[in-house]
C-alpha atoms as a PDB file:
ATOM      1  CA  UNK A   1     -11.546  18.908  -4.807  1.00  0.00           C
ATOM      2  CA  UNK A   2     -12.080  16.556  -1.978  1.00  0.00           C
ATOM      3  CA  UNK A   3      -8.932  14.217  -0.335  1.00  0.00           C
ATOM      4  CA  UNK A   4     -10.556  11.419  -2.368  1.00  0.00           C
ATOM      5  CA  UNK A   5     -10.256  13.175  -6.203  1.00  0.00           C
ATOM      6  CA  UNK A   6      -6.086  13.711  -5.657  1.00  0.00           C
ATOM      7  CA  UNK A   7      -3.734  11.833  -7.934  1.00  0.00           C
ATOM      8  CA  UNK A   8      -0.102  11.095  -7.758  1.00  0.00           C
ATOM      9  CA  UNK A   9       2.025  13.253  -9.490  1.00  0.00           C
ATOM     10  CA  UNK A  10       4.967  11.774  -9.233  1.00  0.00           C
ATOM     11  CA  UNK A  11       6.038   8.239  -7.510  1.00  0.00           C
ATOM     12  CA  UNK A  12       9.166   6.918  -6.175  1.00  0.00           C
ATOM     13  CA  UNK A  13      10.270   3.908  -5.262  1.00  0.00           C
ATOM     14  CA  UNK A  14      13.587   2.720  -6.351  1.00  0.00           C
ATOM     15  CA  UNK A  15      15.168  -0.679  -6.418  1.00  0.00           C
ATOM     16  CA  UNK A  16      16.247  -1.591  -3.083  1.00  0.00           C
ATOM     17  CA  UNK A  17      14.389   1.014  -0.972  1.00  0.00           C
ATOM     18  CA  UNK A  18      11.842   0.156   1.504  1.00  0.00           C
ATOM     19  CA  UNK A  19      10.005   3.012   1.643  1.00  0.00           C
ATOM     20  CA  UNK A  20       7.697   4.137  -1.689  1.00  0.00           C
ATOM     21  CA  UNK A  21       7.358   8.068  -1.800  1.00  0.00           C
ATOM     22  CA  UNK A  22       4.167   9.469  -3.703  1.00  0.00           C
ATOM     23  CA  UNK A  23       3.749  13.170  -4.128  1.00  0.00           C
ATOM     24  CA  UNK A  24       0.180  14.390  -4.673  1.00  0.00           C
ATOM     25  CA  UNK A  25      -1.945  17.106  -6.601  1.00  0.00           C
ATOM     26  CA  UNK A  26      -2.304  19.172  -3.605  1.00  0.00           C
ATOM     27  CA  UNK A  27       1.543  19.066  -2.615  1.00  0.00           C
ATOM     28  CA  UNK A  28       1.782  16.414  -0.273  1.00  0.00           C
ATOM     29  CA  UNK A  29       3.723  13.438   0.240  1.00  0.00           C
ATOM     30  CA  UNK A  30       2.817  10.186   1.443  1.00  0.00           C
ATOM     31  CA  UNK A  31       6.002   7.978   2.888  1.00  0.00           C
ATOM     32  CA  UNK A  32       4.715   4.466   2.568  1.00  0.00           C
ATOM     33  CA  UNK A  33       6.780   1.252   4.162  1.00  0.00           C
ATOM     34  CA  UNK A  34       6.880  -1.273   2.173  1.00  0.00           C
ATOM     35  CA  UNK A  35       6.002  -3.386   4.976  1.00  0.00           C
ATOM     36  CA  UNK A  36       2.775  -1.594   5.627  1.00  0.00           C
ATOM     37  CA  UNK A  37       2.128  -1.901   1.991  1.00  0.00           C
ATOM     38  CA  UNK A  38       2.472  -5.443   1.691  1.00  0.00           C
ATOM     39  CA  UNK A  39       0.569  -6.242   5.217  1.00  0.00           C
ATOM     40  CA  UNK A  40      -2.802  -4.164   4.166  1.00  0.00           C
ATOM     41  CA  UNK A  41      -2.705  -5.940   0.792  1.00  0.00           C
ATOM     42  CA  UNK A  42      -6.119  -5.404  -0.388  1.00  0.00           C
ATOM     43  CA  UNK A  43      -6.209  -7.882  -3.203  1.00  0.00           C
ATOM     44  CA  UNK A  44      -8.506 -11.219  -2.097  1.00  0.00           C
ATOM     45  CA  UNK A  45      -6.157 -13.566  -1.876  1.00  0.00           C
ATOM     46  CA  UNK A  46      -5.182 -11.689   1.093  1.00  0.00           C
ATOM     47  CA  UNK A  47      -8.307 -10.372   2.811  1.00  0.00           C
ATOM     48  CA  UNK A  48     -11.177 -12.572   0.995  1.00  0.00           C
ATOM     49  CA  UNK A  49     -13.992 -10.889  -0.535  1.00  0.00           C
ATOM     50  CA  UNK A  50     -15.654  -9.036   1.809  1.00  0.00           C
ATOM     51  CA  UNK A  51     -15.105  -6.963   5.602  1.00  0.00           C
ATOM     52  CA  UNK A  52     -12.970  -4.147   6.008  1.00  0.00           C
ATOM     53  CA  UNK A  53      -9.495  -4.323   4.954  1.00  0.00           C
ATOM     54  CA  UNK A  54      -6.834  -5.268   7.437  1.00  0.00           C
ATOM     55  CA  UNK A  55      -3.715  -6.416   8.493  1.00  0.00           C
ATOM     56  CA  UNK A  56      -2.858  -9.746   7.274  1.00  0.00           C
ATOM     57  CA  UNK A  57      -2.302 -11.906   9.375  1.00  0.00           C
ATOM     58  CA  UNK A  58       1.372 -13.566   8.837  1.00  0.00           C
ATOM     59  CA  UNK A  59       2.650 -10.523   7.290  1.00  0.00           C
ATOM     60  CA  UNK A  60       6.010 -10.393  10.037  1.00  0.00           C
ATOM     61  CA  UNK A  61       6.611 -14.497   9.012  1.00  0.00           C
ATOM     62  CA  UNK A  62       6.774 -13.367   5.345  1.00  0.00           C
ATOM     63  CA  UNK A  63      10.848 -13.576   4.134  1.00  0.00           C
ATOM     64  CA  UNK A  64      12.340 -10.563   3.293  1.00  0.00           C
ATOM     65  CA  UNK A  65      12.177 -10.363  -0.569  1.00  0.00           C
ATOM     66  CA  UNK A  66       8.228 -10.166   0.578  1.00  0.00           C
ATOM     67  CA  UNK A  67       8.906  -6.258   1.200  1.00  0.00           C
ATOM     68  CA  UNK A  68      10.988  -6.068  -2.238  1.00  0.00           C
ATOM     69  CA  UNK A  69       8.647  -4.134  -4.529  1.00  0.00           C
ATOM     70  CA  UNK A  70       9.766  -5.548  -7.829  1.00  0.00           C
ATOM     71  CA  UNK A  71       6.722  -3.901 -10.320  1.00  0.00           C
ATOM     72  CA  UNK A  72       5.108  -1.280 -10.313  1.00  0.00           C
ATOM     73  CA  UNK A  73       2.118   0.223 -12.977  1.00  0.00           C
ATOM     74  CA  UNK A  74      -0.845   1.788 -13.346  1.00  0.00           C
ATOM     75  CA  UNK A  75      -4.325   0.012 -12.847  1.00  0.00           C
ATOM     76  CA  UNK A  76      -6.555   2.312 -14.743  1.00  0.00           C
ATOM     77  CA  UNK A  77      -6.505   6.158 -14.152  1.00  0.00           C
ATOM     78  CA  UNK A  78      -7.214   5.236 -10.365  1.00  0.00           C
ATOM     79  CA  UNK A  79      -4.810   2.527  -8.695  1.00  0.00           C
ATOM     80  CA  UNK A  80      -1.366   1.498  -8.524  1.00  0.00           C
ATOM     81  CA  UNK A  81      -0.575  -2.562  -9.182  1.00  0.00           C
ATOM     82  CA  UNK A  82       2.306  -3.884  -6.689  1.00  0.00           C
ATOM     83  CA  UNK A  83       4.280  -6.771  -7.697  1.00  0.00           C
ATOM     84  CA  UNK A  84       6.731  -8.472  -4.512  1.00  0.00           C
ATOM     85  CA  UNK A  85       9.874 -10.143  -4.601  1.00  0.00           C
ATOM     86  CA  UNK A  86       7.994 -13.516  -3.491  1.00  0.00           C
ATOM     87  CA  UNK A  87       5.909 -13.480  -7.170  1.00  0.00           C
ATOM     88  CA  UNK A  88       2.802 -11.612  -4.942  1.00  0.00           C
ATOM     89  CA  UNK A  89       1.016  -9.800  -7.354  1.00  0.00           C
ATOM     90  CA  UNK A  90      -2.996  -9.329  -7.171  1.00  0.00           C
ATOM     91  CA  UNK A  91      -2.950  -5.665  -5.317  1.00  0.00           C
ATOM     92  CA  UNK A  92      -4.552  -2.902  -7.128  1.00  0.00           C
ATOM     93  CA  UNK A  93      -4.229  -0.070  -4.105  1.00  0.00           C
ATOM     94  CA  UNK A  94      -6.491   2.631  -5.416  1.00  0.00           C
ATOM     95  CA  UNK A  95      -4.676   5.942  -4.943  1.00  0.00           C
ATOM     96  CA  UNK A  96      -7.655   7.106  -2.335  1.00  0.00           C
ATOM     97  CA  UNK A  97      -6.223   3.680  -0.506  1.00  0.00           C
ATOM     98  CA  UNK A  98      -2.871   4.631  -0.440  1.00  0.00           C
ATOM     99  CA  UNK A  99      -3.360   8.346   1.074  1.00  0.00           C
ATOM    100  CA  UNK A 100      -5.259   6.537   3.561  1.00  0.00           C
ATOM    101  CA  UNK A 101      -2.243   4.171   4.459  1.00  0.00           C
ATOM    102  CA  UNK A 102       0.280   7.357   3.878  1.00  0.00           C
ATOM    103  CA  UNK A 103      -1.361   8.497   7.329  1.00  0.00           C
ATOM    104  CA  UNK A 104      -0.280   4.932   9.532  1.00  0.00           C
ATOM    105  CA  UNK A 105       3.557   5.778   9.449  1.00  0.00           C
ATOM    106  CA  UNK A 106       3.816   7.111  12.442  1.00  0.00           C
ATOM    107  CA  UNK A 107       1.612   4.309  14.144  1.00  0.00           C
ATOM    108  CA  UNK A 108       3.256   1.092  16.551  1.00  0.00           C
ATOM    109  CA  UNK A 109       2.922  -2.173  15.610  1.00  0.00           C
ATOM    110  CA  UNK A 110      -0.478  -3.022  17.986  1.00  0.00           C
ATOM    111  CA  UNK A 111      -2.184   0.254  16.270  1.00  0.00           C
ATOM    112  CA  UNK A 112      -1.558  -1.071  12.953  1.00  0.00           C
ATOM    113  CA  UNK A 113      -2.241  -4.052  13.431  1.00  0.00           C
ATOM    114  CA  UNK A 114      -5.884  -3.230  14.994  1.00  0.00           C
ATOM    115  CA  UNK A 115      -6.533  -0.570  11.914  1.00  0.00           C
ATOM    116  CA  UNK A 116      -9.205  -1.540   9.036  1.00  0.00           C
ATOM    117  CA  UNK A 117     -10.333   0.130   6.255  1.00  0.00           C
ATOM    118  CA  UNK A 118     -13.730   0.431   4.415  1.00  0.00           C
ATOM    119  CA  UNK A 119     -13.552  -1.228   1.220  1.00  0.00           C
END
């Protein structure tokens, strides 16, 4: 099975945290920010239709309830969809997506914010 195929198995992010928690197939966890959630939005509102994904731009101006995850759900058998205390709503981060960001927690601020993803 390649890094791609893994699912969750179990996700956790509870109301108030700021850190979502998703435990996978092969046994390990991603520790996603909410913050680095919410700035690689890949939805197109946020980065248009076409380029690599990447930081959007504004993301440290947002207000706080911005970072609030508020929903949560399945998109399919292949994506979570992320709904933010400011009424954002249009990502669908495809679990492949989100092992990808699971591996920018330990990055600064100028990394992440020069980082891009395929789409």
């Amino acid at each position: 099975m390649s890094e791609a195929e893994h699912e969750p198995v179990e996700v956790r992010a509870p109301e108030g945290a700021r850190l979502m928690e998703i435990d996978w197939s092969d046994g390990t966890t991603s520790l996603l920010p909410h913050r680095v959630l919410r700035a690689f939005c890949p939805c197109a509102v946020c980065q248009g239709h076409a380029g690599p994904v990447r930081w959007v731009e504004g993301t440290d101006a947002l207000p706080p309830e911005a970072f609030e995850l508020k929903e949560l759900g399945l998109s399919g058998q292949y994506a979570l969809r992320m709904g933010w205390g400011d009424g954002h709503a249009t990502g669908i981060y495809r679990f492949a997506y989100l092992r990808d960001l699971g591996g920018l927690r330990e990055l600064d601020d100028d990394t992440l914010k020069g980082t891009t993803f395929g789409r």
